[in-house]
C-alpha atoms as a PDB file:
ATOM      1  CA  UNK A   1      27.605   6.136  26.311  1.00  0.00           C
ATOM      2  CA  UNK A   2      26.717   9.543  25.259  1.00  0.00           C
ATOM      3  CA  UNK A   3      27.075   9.873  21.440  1.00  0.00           C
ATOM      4  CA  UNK A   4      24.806  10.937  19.215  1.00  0.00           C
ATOM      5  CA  UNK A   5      24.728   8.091  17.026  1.00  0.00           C
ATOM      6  CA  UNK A   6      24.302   6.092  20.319  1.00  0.00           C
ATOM      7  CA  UNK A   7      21.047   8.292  21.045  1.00  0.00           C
ATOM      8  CA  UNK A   8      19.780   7.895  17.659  1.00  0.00           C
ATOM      9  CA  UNK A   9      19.772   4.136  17.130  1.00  0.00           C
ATOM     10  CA  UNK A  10      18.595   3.714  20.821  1.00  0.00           C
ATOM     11  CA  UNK A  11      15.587   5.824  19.811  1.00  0.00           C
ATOM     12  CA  UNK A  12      14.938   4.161  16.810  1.00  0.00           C
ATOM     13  CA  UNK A  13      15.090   1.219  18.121  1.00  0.00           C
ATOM     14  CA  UNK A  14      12.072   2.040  20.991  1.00  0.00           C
ATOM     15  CA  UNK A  15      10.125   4.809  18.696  1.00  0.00           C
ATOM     16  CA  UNK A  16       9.653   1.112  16.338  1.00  0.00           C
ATOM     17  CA  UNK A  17       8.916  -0.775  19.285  1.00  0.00           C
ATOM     18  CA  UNK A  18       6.543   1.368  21.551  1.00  0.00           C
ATOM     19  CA  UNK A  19       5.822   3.808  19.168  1.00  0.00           C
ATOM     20  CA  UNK A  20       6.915   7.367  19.151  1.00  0.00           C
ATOM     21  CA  UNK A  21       3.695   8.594  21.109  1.00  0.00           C
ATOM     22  CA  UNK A  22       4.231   5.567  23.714  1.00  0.00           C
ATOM     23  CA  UNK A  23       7.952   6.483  24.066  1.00  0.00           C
ATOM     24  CA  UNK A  24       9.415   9.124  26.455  1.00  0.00           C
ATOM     25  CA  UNK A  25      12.659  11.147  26.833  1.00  0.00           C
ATOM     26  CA  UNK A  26      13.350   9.239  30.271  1.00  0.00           C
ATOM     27  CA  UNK A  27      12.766   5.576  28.632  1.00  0.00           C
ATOM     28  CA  UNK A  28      15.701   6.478  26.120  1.00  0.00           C
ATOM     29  CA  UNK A  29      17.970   7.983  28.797  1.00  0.00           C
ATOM     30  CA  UNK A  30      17.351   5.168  30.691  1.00  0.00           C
ATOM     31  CA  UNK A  31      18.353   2.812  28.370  1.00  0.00           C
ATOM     32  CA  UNK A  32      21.355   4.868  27.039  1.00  0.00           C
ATOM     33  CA  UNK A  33      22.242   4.854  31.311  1.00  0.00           C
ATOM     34  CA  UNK A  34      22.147   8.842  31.161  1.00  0.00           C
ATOM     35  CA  UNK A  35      19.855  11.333  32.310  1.00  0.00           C
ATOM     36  CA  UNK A  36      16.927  13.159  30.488  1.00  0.00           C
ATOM     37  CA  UNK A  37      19.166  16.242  30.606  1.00  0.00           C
ATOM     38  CA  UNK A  38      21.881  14.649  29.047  1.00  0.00           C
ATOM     39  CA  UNK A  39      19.718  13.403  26.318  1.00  0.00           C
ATOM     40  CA  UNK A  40      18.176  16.709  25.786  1.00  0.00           C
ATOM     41  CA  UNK A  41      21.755  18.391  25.521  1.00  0.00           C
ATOM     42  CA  UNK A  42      22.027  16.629  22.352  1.00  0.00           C
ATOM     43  CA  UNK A  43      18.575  16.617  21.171  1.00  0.00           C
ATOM     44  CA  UNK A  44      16.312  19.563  22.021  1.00  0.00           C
ATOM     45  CA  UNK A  45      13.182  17.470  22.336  1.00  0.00           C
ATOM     46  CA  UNK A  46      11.682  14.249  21.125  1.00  0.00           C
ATOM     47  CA  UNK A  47      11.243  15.498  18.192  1.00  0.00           C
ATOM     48  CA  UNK A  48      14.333  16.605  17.027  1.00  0.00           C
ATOM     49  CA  UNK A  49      15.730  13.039  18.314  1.00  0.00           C
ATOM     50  CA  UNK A  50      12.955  11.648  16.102  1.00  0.00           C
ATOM     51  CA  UNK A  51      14.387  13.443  13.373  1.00  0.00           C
ATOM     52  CA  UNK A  52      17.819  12.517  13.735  1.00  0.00           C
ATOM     53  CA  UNK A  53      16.664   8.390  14.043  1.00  0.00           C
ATOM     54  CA  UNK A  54      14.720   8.837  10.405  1.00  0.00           C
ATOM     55  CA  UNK A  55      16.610  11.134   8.832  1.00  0.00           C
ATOM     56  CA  UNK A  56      19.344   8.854   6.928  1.00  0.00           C
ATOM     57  CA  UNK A  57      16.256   6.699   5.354  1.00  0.00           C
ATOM     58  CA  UNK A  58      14.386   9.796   4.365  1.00  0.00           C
ATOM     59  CA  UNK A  59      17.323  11.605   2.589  1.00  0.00           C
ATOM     60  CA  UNK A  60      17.805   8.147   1.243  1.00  0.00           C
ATOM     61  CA  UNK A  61      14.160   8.099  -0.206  1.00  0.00           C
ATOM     62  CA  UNK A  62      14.313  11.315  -1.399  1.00  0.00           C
ATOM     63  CA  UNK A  63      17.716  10.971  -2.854  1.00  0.00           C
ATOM     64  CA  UNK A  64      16.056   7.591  -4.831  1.00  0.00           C
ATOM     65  CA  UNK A  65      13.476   9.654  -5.717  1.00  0.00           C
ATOM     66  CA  UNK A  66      14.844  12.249  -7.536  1.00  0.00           C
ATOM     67  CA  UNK A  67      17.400  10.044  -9.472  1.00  0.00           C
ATOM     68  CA  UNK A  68      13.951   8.180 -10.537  1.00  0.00           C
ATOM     69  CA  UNK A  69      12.492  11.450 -11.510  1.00  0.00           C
ATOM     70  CA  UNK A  70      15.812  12.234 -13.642  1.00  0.00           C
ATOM     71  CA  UNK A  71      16.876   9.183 -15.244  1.00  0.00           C
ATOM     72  CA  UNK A  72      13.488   6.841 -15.536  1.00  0.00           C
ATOM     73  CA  UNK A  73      15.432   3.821 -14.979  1.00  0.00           C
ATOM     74  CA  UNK A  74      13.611   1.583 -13.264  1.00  0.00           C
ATOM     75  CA  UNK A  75      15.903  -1.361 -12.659  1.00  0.00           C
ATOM     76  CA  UNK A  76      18.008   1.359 -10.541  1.00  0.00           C
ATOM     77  CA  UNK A  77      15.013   2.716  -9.237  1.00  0.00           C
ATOM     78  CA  UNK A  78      14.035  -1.015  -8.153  1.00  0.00           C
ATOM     79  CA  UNK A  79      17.141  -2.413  -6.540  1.00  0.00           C
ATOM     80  CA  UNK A  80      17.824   1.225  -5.216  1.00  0.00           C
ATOM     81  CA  UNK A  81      14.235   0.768  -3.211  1.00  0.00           C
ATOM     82  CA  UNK A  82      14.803  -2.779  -1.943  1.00  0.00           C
ATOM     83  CA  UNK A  83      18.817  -1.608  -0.370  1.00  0.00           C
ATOM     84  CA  UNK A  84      16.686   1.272   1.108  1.00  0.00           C
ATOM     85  CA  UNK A  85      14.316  -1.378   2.466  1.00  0.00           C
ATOM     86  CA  UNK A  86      17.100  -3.747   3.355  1.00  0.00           C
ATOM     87  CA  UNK A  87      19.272  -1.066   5.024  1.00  0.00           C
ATOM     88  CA  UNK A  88      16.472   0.730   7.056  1.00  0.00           C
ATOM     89  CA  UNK A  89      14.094  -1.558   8.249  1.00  0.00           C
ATOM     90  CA  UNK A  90      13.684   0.511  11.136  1.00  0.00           C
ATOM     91  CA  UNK A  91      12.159   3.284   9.716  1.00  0.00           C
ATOM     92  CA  UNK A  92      10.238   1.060   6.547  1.00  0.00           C
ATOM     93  CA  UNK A  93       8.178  -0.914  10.220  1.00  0.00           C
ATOM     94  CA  UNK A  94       7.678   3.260  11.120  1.00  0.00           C
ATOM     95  CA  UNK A  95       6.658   4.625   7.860  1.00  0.00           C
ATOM     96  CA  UNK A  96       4.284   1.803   7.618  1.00  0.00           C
ATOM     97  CA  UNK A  97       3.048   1.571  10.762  1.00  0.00           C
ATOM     98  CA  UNK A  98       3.134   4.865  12.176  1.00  0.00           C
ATOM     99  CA  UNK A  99       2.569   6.973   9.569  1.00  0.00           C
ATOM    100  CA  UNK A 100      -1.148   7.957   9.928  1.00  0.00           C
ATOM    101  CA  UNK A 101      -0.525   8.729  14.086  1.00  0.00           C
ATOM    102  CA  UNK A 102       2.220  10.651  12.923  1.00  0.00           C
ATOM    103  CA  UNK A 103       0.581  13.726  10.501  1.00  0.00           C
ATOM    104  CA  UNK A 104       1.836  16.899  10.854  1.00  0.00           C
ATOM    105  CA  UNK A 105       5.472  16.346  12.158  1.00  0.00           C
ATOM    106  CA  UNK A 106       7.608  17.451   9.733  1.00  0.00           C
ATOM    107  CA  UNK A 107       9.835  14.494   8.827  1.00  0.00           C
ATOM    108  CA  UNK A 108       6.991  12.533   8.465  1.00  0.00           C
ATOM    109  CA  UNK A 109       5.236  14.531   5.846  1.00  0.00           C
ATOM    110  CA  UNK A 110       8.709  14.958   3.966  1.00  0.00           C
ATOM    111  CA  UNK A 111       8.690  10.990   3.702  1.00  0.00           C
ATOM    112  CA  UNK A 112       4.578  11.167   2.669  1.00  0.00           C
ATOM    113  CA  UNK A 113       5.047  13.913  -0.027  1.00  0.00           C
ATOM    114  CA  UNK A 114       8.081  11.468  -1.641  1.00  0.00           C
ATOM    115  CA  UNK A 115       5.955   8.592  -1.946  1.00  0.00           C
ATOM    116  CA  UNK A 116       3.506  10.999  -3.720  1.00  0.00           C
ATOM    117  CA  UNK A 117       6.107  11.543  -6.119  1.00  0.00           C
ATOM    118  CA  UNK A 118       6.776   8.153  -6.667  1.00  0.00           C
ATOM    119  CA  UNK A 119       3.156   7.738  -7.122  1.00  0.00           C
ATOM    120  CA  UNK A 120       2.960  10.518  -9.314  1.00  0.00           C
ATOM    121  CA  UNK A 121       5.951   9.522 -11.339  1.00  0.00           C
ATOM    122  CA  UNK A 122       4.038   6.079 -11.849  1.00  0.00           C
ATOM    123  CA  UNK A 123       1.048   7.535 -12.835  1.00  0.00           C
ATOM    124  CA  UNK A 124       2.282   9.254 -15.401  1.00  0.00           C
ATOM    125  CA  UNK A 125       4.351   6.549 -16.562  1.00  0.00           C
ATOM    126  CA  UNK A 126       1.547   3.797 -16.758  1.00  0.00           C
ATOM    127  CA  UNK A 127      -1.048   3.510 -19.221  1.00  0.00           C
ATOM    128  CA  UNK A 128      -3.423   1.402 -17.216  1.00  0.00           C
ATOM    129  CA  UNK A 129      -5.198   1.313 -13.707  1.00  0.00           C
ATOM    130  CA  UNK A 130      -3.941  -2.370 -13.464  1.00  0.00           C
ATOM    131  CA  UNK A 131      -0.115  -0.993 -13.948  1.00  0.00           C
ATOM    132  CA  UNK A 132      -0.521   1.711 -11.176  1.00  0.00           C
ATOM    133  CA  UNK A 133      -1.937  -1.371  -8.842  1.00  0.00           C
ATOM    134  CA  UNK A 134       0.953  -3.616  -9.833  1.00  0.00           C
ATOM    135  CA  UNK A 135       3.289  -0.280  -8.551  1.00  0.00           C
ATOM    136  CA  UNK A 136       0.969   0.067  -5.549  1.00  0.00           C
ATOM    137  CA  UNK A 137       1.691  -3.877  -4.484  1.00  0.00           C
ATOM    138  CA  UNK A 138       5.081  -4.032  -6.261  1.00  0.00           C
ATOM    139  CA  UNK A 139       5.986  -1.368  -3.667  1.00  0.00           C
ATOM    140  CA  UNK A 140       3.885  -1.315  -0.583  1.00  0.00           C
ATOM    141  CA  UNK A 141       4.021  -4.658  -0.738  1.00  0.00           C
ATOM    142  CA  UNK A 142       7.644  -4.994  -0.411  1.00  0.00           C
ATOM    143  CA  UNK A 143       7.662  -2.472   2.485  1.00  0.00           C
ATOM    144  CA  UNK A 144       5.356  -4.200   4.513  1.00  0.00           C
ATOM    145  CA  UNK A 145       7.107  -7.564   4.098  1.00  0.00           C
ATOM    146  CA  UNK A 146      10.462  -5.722   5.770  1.00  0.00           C
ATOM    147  CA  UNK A 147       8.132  -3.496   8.290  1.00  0.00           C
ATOM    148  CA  UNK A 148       5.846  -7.190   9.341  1.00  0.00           C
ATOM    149  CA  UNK A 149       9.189  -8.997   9.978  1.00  0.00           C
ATOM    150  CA  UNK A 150      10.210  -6.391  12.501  1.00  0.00           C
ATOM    151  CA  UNK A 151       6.503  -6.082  13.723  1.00  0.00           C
ATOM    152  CA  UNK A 152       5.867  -9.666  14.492  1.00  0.00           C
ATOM    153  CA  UNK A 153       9.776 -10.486  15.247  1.00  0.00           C
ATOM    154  CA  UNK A 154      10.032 -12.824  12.286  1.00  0.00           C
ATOM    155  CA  UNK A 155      13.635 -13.827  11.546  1.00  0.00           C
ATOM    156  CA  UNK A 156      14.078 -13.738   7.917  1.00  0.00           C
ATOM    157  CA  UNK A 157      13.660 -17.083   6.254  1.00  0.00           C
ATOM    158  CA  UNK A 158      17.075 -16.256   4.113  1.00  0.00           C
ATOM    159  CA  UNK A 159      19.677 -15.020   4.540  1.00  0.00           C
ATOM    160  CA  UNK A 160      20.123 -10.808   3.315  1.00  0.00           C
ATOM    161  CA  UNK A 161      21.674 -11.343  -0.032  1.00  0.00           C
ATOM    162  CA  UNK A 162      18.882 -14.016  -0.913  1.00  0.00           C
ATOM    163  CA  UNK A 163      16.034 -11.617   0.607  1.00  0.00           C
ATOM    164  CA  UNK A 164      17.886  -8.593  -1.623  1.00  0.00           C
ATOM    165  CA  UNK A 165      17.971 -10.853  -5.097  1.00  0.00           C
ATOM    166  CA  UNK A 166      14.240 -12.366  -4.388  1.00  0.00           C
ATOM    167  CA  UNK A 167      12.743  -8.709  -3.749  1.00  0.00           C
ATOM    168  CA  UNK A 168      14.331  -7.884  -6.510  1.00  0.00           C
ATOM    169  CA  UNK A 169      13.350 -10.324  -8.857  1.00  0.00           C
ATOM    170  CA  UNK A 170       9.254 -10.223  -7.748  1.00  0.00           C
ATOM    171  CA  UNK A 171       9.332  -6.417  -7.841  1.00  0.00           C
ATOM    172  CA  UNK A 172      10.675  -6.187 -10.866  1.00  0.00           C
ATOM    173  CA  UNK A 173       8.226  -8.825 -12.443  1.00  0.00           C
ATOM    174  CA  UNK A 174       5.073  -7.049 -10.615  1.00  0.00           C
ATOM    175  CA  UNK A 175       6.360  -3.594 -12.426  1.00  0.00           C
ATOM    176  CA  UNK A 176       6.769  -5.737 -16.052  1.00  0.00           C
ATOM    177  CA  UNK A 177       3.984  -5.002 -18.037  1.00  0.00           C
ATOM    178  CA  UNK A 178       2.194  -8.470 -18.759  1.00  0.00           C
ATOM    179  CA  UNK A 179      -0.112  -9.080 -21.774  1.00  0.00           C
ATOM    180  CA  UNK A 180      -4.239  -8.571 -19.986  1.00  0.00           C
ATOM    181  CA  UNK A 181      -6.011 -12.159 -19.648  1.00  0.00           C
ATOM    182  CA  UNK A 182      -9.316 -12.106 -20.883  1.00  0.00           C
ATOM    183  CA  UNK A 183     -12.015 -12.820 -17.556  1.00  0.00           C
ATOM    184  CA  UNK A 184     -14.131 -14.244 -19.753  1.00  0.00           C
ATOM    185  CA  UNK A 185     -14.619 -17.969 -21.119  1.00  0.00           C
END
């Protein structure tokens, strides 16, 4: 066991279970059965392995990002987000829970300045302070659903092609504008 990919998803796996401050070189080489040199021949440091574990999502994010920011389609944009969600849940329970103990390292910021452009992009698209809430639940909301079931080691209630067409469907409808109900009698 000494492959990169090996390394990567071992990381990931304990940098979303410990935490990336809580988790050392020599826990991963353990686990992978090599040695902290061995590890660090194919990462230079925890960061860089940290990097190479988030990396695929981020590109990912960024990637869905910029397609948003070209075309404006937002059914793409939507079912685009939830395969992100669905595919890296991972790195959705580290963005979201990790995010704030993790300023200042560089793939972390990359992933905080795209959803500033998301935000941005919904601000701009919105006409009301209760459509940029509906994007702020619509969206974090959906993220934290993925990142709590890894966090509290729910097992989904369905199955991943229900979980896919339900996100869907309530994201979608939260991002619908809706006609405003009076609040008063």
């Amino acid at each position: 066991m000494s492959s990169h990919e090996e390394l990567r998803a071992i990381a990931l796996s304990e940098f979303a279970r410990a935490g990336y401050a809580a988790t050392s070189l020599q826990r991963i080489a353990e686990i992978a059965g090599l040695s902290k040199s061995s590890v660090l021949y194919h990462y230079s440091s925890k960061e860089a392995l940290l990097d190479a574990a988030i990396m695929p999502a981020l590109e990912g994010f960024e990637s869905l990002v910029e397609r948003l920011e070209a075309s404006s389609d937002r059914a793409a944009f939507i079912e685009g987000f939830v395969d992100l969600l669905l595919e890296h849940t991972l790195e959705v329970h580290m963005f979201v829970n990790q995010a704030a103990s993790l300023e200042d390292v560089l793939v972390f910021d990359r992933a905080n300045a795209a959803a500033v452009r998301i935000a941005a992009y919904f601000a701009s698209t919105t006409h009301s302070a209760m459509e940029r809430m509906r994007f702020g639940v619509a969206l974090g909301g959906a993220a934290y659903l993925m990142a709590s079931q890894h966090q509290y080691q729910l097992e989904p209630a369905t199955s991943i092609d229900e979980t896919r067409v339900a996100l869907i469907t309530i994201v979608t409808e939260l991002l619908s504008p809706v006609p405003v109900r009076s609040t008063t009698p």
